[in-house]
PDB file of N, CA and C in Angstrom:
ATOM      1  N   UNK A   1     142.579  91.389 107.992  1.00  0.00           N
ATOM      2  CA  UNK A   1     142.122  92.167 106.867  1.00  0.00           C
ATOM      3  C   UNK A   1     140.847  91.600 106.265  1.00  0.00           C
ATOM      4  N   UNK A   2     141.044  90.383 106.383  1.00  0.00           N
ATOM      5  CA  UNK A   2     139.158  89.758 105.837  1.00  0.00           C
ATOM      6  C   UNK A   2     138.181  89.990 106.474  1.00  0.00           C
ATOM      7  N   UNK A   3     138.640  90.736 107.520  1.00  0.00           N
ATOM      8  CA  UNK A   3     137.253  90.734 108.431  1.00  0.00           C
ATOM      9  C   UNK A   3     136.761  92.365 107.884  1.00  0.00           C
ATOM     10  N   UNK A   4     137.883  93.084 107.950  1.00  0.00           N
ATOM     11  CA  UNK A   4     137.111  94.596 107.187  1.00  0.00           C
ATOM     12  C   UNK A   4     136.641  94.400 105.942  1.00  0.00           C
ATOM     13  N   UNK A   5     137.102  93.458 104.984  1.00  0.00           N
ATOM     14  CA  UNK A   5     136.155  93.295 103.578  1.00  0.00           C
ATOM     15  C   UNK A   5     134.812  92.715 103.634  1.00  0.00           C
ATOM     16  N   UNK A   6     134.670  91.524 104.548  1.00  0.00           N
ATOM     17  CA  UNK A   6     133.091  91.607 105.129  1.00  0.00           C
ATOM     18  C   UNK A   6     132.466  92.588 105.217  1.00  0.00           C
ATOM     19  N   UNK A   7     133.199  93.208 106.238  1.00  0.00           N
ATOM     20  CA  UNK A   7     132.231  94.350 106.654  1.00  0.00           C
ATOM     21  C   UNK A   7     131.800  95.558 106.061  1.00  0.00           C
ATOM     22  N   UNK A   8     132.752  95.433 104.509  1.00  0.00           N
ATOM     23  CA  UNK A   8     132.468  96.578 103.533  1.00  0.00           C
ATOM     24  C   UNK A   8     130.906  96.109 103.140  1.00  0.00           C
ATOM     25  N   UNK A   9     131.183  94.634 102.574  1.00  0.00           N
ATOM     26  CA  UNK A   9     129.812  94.467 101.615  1.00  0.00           C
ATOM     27  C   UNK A   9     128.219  94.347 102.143  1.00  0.00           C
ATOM     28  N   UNK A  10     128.397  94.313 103.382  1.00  0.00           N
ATOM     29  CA  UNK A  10     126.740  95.047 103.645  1.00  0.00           C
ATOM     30  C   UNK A  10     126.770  96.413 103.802  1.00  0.00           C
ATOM     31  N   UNK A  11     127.845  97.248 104.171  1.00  0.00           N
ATOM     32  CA  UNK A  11     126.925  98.378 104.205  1.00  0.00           C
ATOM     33  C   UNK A  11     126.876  98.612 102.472  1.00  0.00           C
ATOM     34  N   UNK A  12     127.675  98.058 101.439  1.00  0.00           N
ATOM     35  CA  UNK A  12     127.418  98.698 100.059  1.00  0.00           C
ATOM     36  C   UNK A  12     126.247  97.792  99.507  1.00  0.00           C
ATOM     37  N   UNK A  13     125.784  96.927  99.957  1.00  0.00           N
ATOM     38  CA  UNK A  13     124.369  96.231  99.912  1.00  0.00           C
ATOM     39  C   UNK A  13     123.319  97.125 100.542  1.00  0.00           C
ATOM     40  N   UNK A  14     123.556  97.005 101.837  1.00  0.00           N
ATOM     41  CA  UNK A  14     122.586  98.288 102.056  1.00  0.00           C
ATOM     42  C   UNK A  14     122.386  99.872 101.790  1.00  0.00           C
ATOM     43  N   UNK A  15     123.358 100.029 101.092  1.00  0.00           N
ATOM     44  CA  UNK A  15     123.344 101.527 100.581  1.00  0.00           C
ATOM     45  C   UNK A  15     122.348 101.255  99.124  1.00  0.00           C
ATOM     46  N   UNK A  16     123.047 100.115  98.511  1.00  0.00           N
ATOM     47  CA  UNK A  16     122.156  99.950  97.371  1.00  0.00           C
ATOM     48  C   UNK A  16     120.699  99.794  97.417  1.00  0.00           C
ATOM     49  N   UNK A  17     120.476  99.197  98.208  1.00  0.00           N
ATOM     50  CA  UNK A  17     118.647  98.966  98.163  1.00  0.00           C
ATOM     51  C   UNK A  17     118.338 100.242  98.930  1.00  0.00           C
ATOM     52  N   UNK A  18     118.511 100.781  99.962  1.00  0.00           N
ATOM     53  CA  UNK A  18     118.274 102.207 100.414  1.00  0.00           C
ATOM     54  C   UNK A  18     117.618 102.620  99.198  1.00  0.00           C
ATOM     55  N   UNK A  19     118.900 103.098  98.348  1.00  0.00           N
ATOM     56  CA  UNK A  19     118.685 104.245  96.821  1.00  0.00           C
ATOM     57  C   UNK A  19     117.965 103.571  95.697  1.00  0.00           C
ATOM     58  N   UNK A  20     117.581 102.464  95.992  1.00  0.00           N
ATOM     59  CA  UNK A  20     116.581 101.405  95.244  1.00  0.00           C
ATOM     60  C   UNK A  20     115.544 101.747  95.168  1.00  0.00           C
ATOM     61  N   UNK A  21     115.162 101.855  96.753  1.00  0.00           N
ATOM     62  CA  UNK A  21     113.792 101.745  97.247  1.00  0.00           C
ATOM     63  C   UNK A  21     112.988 102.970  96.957  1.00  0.00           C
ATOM     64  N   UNK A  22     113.610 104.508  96.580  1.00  0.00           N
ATOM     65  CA  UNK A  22     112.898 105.462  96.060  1.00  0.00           C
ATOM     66  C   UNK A  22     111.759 104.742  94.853  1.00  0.00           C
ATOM     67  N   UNK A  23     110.533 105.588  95.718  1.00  0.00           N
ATOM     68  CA  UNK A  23     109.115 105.593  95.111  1.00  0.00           C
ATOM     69  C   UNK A  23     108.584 106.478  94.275  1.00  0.00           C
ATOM     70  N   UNK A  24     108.480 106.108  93.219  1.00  0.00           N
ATOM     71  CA  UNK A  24     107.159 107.165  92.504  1.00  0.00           C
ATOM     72  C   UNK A  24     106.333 107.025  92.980  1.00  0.00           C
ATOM     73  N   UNK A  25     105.441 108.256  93.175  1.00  0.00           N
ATOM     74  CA  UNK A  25     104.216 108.574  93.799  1.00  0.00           C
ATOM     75  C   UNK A  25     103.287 108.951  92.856  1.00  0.00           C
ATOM     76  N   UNK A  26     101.645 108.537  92.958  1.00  0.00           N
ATOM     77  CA  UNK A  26     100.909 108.971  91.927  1.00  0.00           C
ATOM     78  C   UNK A  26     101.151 110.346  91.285  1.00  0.00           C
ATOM     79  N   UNK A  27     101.161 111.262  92.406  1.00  0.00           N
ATOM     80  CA  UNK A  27     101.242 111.851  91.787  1.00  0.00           C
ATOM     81  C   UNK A  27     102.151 112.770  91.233  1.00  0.00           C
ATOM     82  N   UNK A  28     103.742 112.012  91.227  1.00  0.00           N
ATOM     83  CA  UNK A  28     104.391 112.298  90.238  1.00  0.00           C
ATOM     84  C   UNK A  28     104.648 112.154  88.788  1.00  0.00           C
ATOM     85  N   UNK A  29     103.302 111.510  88.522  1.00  0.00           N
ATOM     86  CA  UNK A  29     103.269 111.401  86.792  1.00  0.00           C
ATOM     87  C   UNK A  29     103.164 112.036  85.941  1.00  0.00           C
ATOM     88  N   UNK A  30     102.485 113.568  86.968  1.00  0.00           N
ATOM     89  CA  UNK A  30     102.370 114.988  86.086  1.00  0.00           C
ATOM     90  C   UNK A  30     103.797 115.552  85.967  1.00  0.00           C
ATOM     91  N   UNK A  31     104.671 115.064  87.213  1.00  0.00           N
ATOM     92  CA  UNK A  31     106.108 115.405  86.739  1.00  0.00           C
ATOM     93  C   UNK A  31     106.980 115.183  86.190  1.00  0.00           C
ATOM     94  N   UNK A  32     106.770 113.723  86.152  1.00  0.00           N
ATOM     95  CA  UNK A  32     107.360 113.100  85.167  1.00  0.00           C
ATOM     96  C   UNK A  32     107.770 113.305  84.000  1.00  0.00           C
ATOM     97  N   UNK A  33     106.857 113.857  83.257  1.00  0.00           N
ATOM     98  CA  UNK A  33     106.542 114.526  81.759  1.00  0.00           C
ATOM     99  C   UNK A  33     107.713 115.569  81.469  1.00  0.00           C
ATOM    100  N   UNK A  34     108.307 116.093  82.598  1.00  0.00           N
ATOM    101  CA  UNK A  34     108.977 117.569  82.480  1.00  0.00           C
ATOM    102  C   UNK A  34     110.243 117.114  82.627  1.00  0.00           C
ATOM    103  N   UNK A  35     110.671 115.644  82.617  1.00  0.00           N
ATOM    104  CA  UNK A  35     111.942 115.152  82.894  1.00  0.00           C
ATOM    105  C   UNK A  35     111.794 114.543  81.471  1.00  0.00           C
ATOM    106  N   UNK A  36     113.708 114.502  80.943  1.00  0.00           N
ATOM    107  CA  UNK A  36     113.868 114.131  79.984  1.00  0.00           C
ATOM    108  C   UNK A  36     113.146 112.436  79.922  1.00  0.00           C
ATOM    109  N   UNK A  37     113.432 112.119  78.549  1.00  0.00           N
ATOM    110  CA  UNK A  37     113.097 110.643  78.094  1.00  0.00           C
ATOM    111  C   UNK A  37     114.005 109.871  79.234  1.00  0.00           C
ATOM    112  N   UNK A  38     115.085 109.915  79.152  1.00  0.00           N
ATOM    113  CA  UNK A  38     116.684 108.976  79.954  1.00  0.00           C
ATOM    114  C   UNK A  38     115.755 108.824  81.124  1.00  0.00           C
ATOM    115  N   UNK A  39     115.784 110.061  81.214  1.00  0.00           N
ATOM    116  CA  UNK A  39     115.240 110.004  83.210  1.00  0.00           C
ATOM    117  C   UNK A  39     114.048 109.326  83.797  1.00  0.00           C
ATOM    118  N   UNK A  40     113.206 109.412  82.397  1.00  0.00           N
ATOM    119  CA  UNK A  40     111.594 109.224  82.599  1.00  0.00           C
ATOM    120  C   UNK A  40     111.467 107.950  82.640  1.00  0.00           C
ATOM    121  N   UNK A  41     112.526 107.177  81.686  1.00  0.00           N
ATOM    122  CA  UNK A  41     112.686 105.587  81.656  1.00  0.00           C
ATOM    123  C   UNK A  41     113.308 105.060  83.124  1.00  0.00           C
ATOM    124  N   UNK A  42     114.209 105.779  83.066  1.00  0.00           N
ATOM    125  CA  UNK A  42     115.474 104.717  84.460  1.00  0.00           C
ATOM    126  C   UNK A  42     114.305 104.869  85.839  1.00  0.00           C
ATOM    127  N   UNK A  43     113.600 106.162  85.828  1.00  0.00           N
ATOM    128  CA  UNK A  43     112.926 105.568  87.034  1.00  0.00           C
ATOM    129  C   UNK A  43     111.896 104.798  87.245  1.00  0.00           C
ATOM    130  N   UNK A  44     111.144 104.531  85.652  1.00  0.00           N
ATOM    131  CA  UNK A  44     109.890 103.925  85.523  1.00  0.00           C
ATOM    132  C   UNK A  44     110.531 102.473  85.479  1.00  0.00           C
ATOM    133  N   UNK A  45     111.982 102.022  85.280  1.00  0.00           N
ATOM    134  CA  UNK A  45     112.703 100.828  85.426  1.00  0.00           C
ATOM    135  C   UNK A  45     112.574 100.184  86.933  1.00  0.00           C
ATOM    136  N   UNK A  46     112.301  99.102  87.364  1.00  0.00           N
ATOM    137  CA  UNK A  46     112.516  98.302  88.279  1.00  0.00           C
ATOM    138  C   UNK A  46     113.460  97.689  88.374  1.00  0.00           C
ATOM    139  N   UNK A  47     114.224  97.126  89.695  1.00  0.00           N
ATOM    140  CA  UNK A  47     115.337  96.185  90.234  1.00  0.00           C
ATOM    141  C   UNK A  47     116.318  96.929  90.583  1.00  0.00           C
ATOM    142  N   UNK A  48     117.394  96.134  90.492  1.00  0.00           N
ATOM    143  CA  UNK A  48     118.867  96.336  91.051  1.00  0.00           C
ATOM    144  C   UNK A  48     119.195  97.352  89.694  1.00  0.00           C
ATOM    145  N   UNK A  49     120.680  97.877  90.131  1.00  0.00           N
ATOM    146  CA  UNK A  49     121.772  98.397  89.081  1.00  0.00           C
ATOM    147  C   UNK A  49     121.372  97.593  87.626  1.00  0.00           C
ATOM    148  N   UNK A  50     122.023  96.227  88.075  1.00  0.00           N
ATOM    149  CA  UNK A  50     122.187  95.645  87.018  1.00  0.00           C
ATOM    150  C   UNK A  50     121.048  95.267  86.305  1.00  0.00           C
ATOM    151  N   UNK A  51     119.806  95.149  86.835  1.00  0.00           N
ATOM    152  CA  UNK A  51     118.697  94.718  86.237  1.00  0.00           C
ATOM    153  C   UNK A  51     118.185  95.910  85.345  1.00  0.00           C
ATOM    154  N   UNK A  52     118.182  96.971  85.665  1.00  0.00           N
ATOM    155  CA  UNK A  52     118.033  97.951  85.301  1.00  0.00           C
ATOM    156  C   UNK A  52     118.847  98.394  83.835  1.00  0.00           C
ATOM    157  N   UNK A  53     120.304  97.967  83.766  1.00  0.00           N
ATOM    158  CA  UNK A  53     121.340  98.336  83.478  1.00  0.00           C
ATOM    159  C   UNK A  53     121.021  97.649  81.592  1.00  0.00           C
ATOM    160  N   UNK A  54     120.306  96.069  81.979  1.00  0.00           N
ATOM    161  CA  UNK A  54     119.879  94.718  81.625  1.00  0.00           C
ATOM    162  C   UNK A  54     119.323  95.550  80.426  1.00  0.00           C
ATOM    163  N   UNK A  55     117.896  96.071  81.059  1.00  0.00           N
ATOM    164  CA  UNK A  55     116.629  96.142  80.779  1.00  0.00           C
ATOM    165  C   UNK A  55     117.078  97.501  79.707  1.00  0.00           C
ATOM    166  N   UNK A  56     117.684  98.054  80.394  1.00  0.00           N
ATOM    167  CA  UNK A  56     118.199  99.533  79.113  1.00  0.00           C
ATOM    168  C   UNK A  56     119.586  99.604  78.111  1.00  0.00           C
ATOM    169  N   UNK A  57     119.787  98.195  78.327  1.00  0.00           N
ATOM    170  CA  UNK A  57     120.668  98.122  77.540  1.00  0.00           C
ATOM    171  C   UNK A  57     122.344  98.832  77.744  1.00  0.00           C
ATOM    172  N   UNK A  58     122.118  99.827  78.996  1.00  0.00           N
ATOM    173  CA  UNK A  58     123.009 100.763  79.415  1.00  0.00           C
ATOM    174  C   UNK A  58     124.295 100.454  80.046  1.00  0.00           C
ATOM    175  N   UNK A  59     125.471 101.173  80.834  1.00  0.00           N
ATOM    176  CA  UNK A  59     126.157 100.104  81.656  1.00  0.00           C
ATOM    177  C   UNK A  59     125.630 100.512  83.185  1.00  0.00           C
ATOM    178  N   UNK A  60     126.281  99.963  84.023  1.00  0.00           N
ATOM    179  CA  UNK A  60     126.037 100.163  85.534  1.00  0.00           C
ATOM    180  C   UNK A  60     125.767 101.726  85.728  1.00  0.00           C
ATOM    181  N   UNK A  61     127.159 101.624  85.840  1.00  0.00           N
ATOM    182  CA  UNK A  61     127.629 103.427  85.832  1.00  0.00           C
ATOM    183  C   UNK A  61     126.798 104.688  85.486  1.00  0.00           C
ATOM    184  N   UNK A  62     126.411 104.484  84.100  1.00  0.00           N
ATOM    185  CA  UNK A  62     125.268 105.031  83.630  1.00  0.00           C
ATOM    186  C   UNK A  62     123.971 104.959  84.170  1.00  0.00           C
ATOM    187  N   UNK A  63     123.567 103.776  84.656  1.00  0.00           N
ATOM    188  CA  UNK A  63     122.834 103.911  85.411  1.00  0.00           C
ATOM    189  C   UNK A  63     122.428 104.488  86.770  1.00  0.00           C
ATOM    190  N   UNK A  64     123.881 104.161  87.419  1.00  0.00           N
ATOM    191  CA  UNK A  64     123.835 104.886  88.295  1.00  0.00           C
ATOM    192  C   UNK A  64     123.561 106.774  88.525  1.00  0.00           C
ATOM    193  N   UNK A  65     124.244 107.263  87.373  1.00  0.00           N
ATOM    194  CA  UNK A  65     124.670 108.662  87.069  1.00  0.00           C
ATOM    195  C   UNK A  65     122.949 109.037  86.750  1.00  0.00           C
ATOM    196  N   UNK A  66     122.388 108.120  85.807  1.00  0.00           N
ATOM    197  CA  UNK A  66     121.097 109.030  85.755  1.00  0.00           C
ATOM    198  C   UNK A  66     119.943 108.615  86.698  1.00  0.00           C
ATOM    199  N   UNK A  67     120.281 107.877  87.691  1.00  0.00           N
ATOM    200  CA  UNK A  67     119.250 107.105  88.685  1.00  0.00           C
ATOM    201  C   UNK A  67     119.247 108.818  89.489  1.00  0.00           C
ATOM    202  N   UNK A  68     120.490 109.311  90.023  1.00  0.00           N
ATOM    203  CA  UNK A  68     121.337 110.447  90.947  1.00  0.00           C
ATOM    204  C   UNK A  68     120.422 111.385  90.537  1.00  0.00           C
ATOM    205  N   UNK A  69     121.101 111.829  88.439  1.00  0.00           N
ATOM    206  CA  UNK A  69     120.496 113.089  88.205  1.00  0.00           C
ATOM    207  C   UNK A  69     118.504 113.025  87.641  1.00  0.00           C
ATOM    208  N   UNK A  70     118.315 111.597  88.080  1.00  0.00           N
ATOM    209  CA  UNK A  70     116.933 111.922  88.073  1.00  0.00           C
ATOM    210  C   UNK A  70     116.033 112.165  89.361  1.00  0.00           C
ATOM    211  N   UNK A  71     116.413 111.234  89.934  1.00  0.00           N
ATOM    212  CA  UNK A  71     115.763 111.417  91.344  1.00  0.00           C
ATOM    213  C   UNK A  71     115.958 113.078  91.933  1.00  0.00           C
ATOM    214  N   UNK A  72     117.170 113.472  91.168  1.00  0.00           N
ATOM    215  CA  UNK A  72     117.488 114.928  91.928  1.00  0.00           C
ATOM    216  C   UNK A  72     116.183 115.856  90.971  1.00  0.00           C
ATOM    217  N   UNK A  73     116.185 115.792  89.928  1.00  0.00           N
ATOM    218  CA  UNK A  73     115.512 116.415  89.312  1.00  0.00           C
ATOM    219  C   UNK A  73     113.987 116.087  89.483  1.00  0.00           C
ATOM    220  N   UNK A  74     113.640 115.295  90.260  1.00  0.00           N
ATOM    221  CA  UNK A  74     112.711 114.371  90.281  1.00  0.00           C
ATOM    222  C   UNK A  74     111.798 115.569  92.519  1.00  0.00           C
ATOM    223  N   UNK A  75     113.430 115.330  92.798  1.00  0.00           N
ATOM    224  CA  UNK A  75     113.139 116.033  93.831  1.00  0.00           C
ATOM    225  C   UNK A  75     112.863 117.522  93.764  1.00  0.00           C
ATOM    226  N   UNK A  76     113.489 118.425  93.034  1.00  0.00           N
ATOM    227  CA  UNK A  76     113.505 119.800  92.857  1.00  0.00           C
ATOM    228  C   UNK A  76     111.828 119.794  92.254  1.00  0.00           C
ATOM    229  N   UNK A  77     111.277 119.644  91.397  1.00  0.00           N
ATOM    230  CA  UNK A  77     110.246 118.952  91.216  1.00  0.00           C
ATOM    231  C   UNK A  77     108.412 118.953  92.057  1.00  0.00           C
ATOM    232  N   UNK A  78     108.777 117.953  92.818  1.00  0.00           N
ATOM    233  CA  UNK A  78     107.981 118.136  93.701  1.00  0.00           C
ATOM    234  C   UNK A  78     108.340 119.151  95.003  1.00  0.00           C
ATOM    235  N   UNK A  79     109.570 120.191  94.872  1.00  0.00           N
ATOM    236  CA  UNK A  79     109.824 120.453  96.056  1.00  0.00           C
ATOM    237  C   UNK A  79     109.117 122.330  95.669  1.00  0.00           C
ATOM    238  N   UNK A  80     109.155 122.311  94.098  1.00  0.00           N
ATOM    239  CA  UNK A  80     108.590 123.450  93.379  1.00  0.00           C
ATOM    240  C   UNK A  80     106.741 123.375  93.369  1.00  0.00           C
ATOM    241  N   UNK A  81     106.348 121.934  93.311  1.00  0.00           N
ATOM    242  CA  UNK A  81     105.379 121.594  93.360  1.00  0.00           C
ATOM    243  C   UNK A  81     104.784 122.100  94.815  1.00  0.00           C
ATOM    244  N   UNK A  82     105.219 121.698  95.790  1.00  0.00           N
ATOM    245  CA  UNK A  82     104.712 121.894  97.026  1.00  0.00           C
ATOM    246  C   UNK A  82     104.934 122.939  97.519  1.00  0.00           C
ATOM    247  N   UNK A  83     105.985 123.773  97.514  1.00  0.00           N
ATOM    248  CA  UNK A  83     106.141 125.533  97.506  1.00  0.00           C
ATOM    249  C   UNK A  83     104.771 125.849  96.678  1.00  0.00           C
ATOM    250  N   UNK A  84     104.160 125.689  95.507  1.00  0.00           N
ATOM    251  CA  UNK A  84     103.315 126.248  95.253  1.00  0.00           C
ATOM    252  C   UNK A  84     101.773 125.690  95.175  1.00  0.00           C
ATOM    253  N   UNK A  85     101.692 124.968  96.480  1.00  0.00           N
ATOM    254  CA  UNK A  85     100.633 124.225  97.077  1.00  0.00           C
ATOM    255  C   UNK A  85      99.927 124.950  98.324  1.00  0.00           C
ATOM    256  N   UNK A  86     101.688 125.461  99.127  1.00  0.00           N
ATOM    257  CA  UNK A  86     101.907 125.819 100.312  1.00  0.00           C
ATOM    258  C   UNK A  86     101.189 127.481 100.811  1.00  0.00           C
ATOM    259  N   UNK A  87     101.239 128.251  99.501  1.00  0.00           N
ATOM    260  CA  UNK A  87     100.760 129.852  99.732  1.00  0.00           C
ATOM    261  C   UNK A  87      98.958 129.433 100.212  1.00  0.00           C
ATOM    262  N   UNK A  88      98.593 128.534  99.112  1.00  0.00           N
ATOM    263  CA  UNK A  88      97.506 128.899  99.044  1.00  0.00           C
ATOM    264  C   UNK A  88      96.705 127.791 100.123  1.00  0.00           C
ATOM    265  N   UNK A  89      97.041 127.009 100.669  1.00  0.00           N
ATOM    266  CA  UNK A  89      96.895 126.247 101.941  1.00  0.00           C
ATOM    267  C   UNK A  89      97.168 126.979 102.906  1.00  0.00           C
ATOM    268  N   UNK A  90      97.979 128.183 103.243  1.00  0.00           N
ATOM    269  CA  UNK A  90      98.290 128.958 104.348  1.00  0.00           C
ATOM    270  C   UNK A  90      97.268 130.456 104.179  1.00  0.00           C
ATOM    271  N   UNK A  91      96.676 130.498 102.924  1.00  0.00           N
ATOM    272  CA  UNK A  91      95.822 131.853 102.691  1.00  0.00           C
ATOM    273  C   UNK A  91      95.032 132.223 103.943  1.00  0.00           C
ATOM    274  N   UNK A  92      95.020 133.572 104.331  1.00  0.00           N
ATOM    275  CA  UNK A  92      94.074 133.341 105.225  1.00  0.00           C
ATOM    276  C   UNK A  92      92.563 133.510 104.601  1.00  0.00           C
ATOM    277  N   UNK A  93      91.598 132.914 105.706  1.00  0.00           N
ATOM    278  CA  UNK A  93      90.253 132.768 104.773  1.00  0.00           C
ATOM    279  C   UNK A  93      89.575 134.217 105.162  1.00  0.00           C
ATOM    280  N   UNK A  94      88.487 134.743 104.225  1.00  0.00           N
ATOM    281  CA  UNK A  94      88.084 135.998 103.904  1.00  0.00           C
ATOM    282  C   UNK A  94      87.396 136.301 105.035  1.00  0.00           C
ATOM    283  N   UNK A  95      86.629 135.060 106.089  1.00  0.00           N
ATOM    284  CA  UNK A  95      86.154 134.987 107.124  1.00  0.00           C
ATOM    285  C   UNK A  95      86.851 135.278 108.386  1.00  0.00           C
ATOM    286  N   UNK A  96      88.184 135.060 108.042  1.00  0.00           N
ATOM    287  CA  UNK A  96      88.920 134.932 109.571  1.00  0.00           C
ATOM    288  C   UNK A  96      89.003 136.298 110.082  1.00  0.00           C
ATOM    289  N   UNK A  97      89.360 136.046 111.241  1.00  0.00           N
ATOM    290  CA  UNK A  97      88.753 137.063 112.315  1.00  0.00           C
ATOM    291  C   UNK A  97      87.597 137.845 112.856  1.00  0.00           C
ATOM    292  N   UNK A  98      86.499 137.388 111.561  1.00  0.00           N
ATOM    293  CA  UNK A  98      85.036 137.887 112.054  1.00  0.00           C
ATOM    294  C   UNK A  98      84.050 136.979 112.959  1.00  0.00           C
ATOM    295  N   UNK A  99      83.800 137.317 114.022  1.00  0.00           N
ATOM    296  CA  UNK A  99      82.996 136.355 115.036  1.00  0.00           C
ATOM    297  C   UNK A  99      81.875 137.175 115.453  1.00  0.00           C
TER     298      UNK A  99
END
């Protein structure tokens, strides 16, 4: 049985830094703005759970819950952003087809 409890705690080590490692990108700072305060902080927060947890005074849990519903909101986001990037990058140009 000790050998399966080893083998729990890297993959929940590596699950953690995985969902760590999400990046803000420059230019999500214009999106940023459109996410609540909670959200706008926990992702502009660096480190682990707990460092994080530290730094906001918050508990784990909580942290965790709005790390989830920000990044999600964080994704819908740029995913609205780039749908409306996408029409006008695919336009055809006023030129095309005349040779």
């Amino acid at each position: 049985m000790e050998a399966q409890a080893n083998s729990d705690a890297p993959k929940r080590a590596s699950r953690e830094q995985k969902y760590l490692h999400f990046a803000l990108l420059p230019e999500d700072e214009a999106l940023l703005v459109e996410l609540s305060p909670e959200q706008q902080s926990i992702l502009r927060t660096q480190g682990s759970y707990r460092k994080r947890a530290e730094a906001l005074g918050i508990a784990i849990g909580t942290v965790r819950s709005r790390l989830h519903r920000a990044r999600e909101a964080l994704s819908r986001l740029r995913a609205e952003r780039d749908a409306d990037r996408a029409p006008a990058a695919q336009a055809p140009r006023p030129d095309a087809g005349l040779h």
